[in-house]
C-alpha atoms as a PDB file:
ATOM      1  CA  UNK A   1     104.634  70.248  -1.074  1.00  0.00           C
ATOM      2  CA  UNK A   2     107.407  72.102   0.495  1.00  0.00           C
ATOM      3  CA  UNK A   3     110.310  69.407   1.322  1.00  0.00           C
ATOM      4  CA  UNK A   4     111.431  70.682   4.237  1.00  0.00           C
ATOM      5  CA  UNK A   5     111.075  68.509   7.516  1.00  0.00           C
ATOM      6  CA  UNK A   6     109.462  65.952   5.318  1.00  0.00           C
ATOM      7  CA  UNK A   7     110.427  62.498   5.460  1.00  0.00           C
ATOM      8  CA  UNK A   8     112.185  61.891   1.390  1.00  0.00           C
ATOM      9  CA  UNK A   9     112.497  58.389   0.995  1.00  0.00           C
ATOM     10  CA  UNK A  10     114.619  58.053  -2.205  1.00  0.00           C
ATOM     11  CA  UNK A  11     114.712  54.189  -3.234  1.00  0.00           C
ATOM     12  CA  UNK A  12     118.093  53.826  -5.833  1.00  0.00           C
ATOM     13  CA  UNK A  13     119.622  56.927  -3.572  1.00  0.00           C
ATOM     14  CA  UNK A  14     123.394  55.486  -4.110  1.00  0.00           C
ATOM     15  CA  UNK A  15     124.184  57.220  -7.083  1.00  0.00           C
ATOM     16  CA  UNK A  16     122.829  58.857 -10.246  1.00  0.00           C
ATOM     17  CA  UNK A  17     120.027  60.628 -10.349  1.00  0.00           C
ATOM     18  CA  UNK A  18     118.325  58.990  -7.163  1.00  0.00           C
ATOM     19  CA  UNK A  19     121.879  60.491  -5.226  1.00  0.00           C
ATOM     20  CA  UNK A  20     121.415  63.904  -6.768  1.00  0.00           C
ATOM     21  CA  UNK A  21     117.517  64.107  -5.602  1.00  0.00           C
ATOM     22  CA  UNK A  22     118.455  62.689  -2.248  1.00  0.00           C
ATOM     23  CA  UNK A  23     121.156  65.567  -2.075  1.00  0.00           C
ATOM     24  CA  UNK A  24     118.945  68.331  -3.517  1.00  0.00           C
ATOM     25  CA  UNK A  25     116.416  67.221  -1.365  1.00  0.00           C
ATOM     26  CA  UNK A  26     118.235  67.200   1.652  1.00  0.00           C
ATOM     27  CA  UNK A  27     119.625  70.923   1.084  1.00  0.00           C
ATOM     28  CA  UNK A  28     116.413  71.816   1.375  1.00  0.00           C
ATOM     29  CA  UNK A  29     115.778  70.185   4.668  1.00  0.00           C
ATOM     30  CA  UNK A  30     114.662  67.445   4.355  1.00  0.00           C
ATOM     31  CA  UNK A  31     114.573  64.168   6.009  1.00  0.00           C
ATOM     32  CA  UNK A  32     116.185  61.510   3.887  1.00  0.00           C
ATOM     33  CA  UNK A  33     116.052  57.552   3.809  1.00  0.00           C
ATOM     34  CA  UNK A  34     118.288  55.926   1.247  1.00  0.00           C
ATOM     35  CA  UNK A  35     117.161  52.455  -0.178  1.00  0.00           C
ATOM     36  CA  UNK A  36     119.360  50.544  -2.072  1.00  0.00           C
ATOM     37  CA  UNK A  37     121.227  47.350  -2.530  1.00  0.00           C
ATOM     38  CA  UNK A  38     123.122  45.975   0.264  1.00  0.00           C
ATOM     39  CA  UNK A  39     126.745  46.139  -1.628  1.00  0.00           C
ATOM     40  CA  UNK A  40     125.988  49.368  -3.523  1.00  0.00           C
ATOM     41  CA  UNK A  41     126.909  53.269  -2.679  1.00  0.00           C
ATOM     42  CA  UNK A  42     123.966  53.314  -0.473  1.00  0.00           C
ATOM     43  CA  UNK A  43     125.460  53.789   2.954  1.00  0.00           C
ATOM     44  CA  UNK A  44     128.409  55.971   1.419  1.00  0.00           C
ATOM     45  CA  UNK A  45     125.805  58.260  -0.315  1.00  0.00           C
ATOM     46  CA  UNK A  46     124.048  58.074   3.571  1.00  0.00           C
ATOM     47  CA  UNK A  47     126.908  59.200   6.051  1.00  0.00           C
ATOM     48  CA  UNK A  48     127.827  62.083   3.120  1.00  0.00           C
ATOM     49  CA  UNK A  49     124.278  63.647   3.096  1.00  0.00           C
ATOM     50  CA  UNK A  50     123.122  62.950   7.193  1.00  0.00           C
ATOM     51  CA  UNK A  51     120.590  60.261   5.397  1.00  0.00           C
ATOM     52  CA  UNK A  52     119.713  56.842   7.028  1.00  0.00           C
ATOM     53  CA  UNK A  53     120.483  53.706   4.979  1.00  0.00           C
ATOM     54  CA  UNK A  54     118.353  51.218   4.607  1.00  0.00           C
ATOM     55  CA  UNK A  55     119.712  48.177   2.283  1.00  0.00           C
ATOM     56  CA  UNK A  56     117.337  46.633  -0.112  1.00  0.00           C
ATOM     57  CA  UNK A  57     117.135  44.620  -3.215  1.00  0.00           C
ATOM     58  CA  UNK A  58     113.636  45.710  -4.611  1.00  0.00           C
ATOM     59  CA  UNK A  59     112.466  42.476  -5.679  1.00  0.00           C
ATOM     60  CA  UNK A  60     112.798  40.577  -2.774  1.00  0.00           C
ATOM     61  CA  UNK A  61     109.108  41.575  -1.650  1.00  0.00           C
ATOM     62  CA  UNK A  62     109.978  40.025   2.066  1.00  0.00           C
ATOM     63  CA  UNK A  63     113.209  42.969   2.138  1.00  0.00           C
ATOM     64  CA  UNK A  64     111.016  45.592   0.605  1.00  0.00           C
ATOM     65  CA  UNK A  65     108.555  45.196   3.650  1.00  0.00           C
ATOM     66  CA  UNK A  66     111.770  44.879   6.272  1.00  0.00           C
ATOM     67  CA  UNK A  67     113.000  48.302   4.360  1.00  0.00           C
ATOM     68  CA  UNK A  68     110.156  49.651   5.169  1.00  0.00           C
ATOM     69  CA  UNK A  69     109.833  49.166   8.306  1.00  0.00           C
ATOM     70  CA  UNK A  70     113.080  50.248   8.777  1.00  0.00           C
ATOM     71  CA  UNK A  71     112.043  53.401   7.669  1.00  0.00           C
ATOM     72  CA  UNK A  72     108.768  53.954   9.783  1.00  0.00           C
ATOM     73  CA  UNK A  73     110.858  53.007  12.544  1.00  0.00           C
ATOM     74  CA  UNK A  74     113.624  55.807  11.916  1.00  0.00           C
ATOM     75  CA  UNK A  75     112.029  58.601  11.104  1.00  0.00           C
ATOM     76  CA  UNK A  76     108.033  57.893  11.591  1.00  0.00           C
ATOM     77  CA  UNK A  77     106.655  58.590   8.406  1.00  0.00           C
ATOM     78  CA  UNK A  78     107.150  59.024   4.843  1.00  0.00           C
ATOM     79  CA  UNK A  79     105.857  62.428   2.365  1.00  0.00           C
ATOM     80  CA  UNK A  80     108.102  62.409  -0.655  1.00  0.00           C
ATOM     81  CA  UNK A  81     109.229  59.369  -3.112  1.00  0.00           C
ATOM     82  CA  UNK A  82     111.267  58.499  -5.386  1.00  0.00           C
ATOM     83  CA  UNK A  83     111.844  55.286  -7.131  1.00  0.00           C
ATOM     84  CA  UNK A  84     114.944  55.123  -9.567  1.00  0.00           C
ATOM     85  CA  UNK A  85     115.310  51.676  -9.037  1.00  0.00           C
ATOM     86  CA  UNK A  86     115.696  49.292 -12.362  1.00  0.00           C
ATOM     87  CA  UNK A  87     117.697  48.460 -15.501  1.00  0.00           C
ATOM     88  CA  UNK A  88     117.584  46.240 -18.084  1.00  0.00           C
ATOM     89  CA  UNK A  89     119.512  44.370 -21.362  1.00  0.00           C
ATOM     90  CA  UNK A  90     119.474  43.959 -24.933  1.00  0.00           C
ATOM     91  CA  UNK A  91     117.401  41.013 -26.220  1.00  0.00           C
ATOM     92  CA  UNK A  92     115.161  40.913 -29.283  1.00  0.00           C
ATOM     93  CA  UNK A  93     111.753  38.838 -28.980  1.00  0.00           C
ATOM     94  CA  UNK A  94     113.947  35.990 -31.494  1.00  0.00           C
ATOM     95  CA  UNK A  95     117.150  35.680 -32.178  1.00  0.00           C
ATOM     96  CA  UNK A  96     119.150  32.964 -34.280  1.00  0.00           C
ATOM     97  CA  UNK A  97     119.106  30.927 -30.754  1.00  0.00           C
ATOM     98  CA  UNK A  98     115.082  30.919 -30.991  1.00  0.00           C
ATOM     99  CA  UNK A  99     112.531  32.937 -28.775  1.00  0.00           C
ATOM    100  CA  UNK A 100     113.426  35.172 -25.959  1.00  0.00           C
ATOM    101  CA  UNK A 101     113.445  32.963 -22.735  1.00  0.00           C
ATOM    102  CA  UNK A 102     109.942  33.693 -21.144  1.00  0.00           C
ATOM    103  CA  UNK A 103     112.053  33.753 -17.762  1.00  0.00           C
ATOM    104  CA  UNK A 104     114.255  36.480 -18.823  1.00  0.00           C
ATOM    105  CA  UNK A 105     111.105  38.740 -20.129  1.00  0.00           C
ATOM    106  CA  UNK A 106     109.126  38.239 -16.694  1.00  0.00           C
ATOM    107  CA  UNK A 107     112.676  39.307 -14.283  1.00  0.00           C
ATOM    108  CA  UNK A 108     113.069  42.279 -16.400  1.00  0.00           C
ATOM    109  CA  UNK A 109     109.203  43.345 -16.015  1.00  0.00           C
ATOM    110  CA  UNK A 110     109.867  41.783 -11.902  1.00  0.00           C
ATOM    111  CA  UNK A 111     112.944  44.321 -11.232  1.00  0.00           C
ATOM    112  CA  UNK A 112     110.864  47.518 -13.230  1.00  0.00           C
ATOM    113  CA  UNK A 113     107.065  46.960 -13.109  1.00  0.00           C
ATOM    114  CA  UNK A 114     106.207  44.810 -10.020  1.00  0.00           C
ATOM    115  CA  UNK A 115     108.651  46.523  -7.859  1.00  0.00           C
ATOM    116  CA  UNK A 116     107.568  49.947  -8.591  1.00  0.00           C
ATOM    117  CA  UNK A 117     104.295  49.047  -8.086  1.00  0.00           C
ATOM    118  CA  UNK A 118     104.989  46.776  -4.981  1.00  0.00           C
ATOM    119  CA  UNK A 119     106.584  50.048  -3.978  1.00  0.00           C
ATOM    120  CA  UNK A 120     104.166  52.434  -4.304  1.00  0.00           C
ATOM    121  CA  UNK A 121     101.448  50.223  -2.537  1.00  0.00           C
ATOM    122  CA  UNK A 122     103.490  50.657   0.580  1.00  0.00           C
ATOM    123  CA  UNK A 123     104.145  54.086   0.101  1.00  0.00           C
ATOM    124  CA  UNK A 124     101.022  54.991  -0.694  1.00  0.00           C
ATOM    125  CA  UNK A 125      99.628  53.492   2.302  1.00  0.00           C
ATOM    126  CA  UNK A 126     101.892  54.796   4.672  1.00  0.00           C
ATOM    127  CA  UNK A 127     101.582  58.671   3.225  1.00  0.00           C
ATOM    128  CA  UNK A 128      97.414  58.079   3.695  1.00  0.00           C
ATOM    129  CA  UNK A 129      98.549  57.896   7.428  1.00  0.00           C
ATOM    130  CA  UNK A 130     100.294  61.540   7.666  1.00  0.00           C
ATOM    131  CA  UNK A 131      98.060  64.721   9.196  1.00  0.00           C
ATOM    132  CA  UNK A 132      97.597  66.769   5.342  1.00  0.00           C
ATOM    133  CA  UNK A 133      99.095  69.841   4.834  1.00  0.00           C
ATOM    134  CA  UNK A 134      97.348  73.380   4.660  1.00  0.00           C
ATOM    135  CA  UNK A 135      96.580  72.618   0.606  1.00  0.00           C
ATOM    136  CA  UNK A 136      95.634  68.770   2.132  1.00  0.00           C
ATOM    137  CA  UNK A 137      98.180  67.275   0.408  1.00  0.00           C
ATOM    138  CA  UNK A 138      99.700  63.965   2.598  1.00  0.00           C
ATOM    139  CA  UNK A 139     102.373  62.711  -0.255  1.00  0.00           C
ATOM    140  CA  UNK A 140     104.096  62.573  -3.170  1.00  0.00           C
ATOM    141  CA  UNK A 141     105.369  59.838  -5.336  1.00  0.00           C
ATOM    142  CA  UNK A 142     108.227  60.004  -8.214  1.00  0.00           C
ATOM    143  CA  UNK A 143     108.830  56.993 -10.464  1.00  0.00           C
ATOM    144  CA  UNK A 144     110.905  56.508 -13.173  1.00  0.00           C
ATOM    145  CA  UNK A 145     109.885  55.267 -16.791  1.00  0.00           C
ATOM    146  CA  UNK A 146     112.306  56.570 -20.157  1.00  0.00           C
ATOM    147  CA  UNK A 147     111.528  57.308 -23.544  1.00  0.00           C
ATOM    148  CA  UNK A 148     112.226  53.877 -24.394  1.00  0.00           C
ATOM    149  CA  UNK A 149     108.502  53.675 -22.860  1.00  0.00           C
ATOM    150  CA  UNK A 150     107.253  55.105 -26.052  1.00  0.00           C
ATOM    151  CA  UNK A 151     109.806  54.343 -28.423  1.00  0.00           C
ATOM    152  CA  UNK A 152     111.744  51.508 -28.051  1.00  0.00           C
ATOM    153  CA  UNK A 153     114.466  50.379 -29.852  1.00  0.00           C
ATOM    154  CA  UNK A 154     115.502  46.794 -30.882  1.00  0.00           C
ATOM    155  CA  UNK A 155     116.164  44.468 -28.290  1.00  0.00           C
ATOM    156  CA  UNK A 156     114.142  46.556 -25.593  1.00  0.00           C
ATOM    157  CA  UNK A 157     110.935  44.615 -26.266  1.00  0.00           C
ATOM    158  CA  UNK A 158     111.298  43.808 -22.393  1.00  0.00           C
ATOM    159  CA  UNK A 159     112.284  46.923 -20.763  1.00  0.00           C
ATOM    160  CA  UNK A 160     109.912  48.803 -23.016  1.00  0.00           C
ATOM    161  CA  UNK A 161     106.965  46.728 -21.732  1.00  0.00           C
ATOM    162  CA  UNK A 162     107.968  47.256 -18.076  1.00  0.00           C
ATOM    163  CA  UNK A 163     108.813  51.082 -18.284  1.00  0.00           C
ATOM    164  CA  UNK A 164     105.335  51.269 -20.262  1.00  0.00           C
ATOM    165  CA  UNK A 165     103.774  50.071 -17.868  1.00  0.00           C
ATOM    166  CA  UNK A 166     105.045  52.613 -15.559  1.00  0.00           C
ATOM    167  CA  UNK A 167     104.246  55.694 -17.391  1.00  0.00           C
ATOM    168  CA  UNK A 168     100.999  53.423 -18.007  1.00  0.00           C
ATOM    169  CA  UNK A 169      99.953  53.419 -13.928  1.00  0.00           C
ATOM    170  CA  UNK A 170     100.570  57.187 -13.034  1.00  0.00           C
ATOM    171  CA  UNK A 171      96.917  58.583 -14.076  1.00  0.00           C
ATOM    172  CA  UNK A 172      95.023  55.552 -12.955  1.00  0.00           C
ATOM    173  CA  UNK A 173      97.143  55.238  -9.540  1.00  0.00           C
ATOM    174  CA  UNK A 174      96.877  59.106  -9.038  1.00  0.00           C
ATOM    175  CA  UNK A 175      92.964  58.819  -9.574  1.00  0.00           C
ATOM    176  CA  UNK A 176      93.509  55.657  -6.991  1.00  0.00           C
ATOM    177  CA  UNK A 177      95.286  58.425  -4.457  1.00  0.00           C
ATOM    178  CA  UNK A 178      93.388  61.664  -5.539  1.00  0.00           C
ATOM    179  CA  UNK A 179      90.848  61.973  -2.527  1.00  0.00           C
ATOM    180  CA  UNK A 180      93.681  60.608   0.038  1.00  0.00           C
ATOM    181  CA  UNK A 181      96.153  63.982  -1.108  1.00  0.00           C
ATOM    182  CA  UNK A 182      98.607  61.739  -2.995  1.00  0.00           C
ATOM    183  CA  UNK A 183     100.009  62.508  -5.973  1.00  0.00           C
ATOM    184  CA  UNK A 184     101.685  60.104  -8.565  1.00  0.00           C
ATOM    185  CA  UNK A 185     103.996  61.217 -11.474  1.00  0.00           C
ATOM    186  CA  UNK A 186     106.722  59.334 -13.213  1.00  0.00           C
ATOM    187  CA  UNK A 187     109.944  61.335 -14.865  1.00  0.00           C
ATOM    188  CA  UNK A 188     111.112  59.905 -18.674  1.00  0.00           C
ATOM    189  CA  UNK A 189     114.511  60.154 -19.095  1.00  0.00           C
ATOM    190  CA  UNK A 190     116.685  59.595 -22.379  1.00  0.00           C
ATOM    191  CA  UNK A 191     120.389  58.979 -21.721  1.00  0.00           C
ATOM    192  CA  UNK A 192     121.631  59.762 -18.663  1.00  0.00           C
ATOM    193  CA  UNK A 193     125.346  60.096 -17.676  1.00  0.00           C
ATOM    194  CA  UNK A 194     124.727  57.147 -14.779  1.00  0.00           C
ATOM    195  CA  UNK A 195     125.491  53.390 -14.642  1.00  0.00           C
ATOM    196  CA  UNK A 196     126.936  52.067 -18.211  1.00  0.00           C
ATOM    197  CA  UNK A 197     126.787  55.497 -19.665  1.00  0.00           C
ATOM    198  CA  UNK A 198     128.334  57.344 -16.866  1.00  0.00           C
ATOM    199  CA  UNK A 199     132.410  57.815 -17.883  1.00  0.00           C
ATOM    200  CA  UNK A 200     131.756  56.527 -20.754  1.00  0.00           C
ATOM    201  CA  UNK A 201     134.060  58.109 -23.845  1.00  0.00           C
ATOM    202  CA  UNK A 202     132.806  61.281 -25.527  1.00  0.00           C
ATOM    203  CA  UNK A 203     132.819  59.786 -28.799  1.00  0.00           C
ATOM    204  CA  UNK A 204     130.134  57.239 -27.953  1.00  0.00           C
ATOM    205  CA  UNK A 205     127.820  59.468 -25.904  1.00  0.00           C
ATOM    206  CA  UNK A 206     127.171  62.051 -29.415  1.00  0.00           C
ATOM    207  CA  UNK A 207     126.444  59.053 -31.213  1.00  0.00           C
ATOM    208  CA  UNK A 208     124.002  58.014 -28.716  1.00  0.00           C
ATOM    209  CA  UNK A 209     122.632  61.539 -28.474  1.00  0.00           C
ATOM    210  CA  UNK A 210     122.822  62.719 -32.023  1.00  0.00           C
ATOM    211  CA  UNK A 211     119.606  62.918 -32.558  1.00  0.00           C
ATOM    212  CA  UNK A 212     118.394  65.085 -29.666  1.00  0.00           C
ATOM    213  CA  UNK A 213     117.260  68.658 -30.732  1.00  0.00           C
ATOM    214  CA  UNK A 214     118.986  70.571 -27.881  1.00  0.00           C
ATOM    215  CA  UNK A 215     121.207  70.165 -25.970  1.00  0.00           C
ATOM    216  CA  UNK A 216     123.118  66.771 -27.725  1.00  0.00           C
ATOM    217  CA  UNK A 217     124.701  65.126 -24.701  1.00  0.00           C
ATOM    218  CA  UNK A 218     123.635  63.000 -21.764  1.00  0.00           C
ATOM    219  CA  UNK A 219     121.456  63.888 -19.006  1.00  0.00           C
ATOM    220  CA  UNK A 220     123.046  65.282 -15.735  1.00  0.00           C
ATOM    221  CA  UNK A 221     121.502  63.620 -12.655  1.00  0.00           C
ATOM    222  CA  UNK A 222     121.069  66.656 -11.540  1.00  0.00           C
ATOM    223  CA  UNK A 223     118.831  67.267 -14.035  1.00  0.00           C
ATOM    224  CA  UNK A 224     116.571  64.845 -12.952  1.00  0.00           C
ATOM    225  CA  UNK A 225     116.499  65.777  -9.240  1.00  0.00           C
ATOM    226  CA  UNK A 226     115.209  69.212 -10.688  1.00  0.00           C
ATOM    227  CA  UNK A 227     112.211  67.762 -12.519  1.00  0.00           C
ATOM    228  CA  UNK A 228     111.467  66.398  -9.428  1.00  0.00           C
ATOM    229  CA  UNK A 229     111.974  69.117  -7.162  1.00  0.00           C
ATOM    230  CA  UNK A 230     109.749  71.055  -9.405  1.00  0.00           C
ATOM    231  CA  UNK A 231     106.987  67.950  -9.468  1.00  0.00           C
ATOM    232  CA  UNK A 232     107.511  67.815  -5.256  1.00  0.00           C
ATOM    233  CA  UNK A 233     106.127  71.562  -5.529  1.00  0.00           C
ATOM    234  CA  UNK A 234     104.061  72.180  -7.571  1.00  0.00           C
ATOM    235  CA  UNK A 235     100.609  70.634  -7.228  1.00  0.00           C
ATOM    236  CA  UNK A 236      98.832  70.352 -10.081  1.00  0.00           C
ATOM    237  CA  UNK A 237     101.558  68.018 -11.541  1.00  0.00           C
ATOM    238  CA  UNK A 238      99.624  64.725 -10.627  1.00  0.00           C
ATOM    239  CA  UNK A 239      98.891  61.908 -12.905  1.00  0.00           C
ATOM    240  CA  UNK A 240     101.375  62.346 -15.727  1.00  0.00           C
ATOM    241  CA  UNK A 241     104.807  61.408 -17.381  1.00  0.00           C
ATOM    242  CA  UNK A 242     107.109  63.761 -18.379  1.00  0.00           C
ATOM    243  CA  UNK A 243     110.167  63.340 -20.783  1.00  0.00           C
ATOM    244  CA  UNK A 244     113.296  64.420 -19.868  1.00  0.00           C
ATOM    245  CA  UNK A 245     114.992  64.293 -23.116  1.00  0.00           C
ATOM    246  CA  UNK A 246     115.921  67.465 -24.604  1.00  0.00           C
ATOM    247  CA  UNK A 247     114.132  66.769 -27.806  1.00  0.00           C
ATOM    248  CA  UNK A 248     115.525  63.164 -28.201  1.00  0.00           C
ATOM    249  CA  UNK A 249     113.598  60.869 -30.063  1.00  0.00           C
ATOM    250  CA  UNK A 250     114.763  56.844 -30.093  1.00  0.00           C
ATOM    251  CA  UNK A 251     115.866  55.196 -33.632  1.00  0.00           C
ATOM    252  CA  UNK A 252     115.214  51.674 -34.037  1.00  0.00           C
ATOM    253  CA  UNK A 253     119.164  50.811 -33.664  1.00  0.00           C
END
């Protein structure tokens, strides 16, 4: 799909890697929406690019539907998206305090799983709407698992389960989407220089990354907007997770 005059809707567009997609993507002419929360870097990241802001926290199902129609309103129609949206913490399944609250396993699996999928429901439904293009293609959709999806390390159980499950739904929701023209892919990164990570002292980041073949440093967000790009064009990239990790496997610890 060729990005220009489509409609990008990048959902975590205030900084990181959604930013650097929503500003690689709107070099290239596109149309961008930025979702994200209502005190983040949303509407800063907005009025730099020419995007329109749309503020959001992504498990509030009632302000995923109003940010939506926010959207449709603005600019008609969606083609491209990307969902960066998510985090998580360290907590094993026991600990000397006993077993890991039940509530605290289902919010991280609410703020990663459901709202990606919750997500891509409504995006999926409203690219089924657009005219195809010459190849028939009507949308594509970007989500974001890690390699902690595959190999975890302790205290992840959570955030393992939920980013799992999003490299888990890309085949089945892409066989879902096949005969509509949509495609579904999710992007795996290891440790990217955003959030926590991002400023963080030089020292810690080759410990973190010492065990990546090449190169043995962080991810650039920019990085990950490329992946996308690349995924956004080419179409027989449907169905599939790929790592971003230059060669970085997880240790336990």
């Amino acid at each position: 799909m060729d990005a220009a005059k489509k409609v990008a809707m990048i959902v975590g567009g205030g900084s990181g890697m959604g930013r650097a997609t929503a500003e690689l993507l709107a070099g290239q002419g596109a149309t961008v929406a930025i979702v994200d929360l209502p005190n983040g870097r949303g509407a800063e990241a907005a009025e730099a690019l020419g995007a329109s802001f749309h503020p959001c926290d992504v498990t509030d199902e009632q302000g995923v539907d109003a940010a939506f129609d926010a959207v449709l309103e603005t600019h008609g129609s969606v083609h491209i998206a990307v969902n960066t949206a998510g985090g998580g913490v360290s907590k094993r399944t026991i600990s000397k305090d006993g077993p890991l609250p039940l509530a605290e396993f289902r919010k991280l699996i609410e703020l990663n799983l459901v709202a990606t999928f919750n997500l891509n429901r409504l995006q999926a439904w409203h690219m089924s709407k657009n005219d195809p293009d010459d190849n028939g293609e009507r949308g594509v959709i970007i989500n974001t698992a890690s390699i902690a999806a595959f190999e975890g390390q302790i205290g992840q159980v959570a955030y393992t389960a939920a980013k799992a499950g999003i490299a888990g739904m890309s085949l089945t929701m892409a066989r879902d989407l096949g005969s509509l023209g949509i495609r579904v892919m999710a992007i795996a990164p290891s440790l990217f220089a955003t959030g926590l990570l991002e400023g963080a002292p030089e020292k810690i980041v080759k410990v973190l990354t010492k065990d990546a073949a090449f190169p043995r440093r962080a991810g650039l967000p920019i990085e990950f907007a490329w992946l996308a790009e690349s995924i956004i064009k080419n179409p027989m990239l449907n169905g599939q997770t790929i790592r971003l990790d230059g060669g970085q496997r997880f240790a336990p610890k």
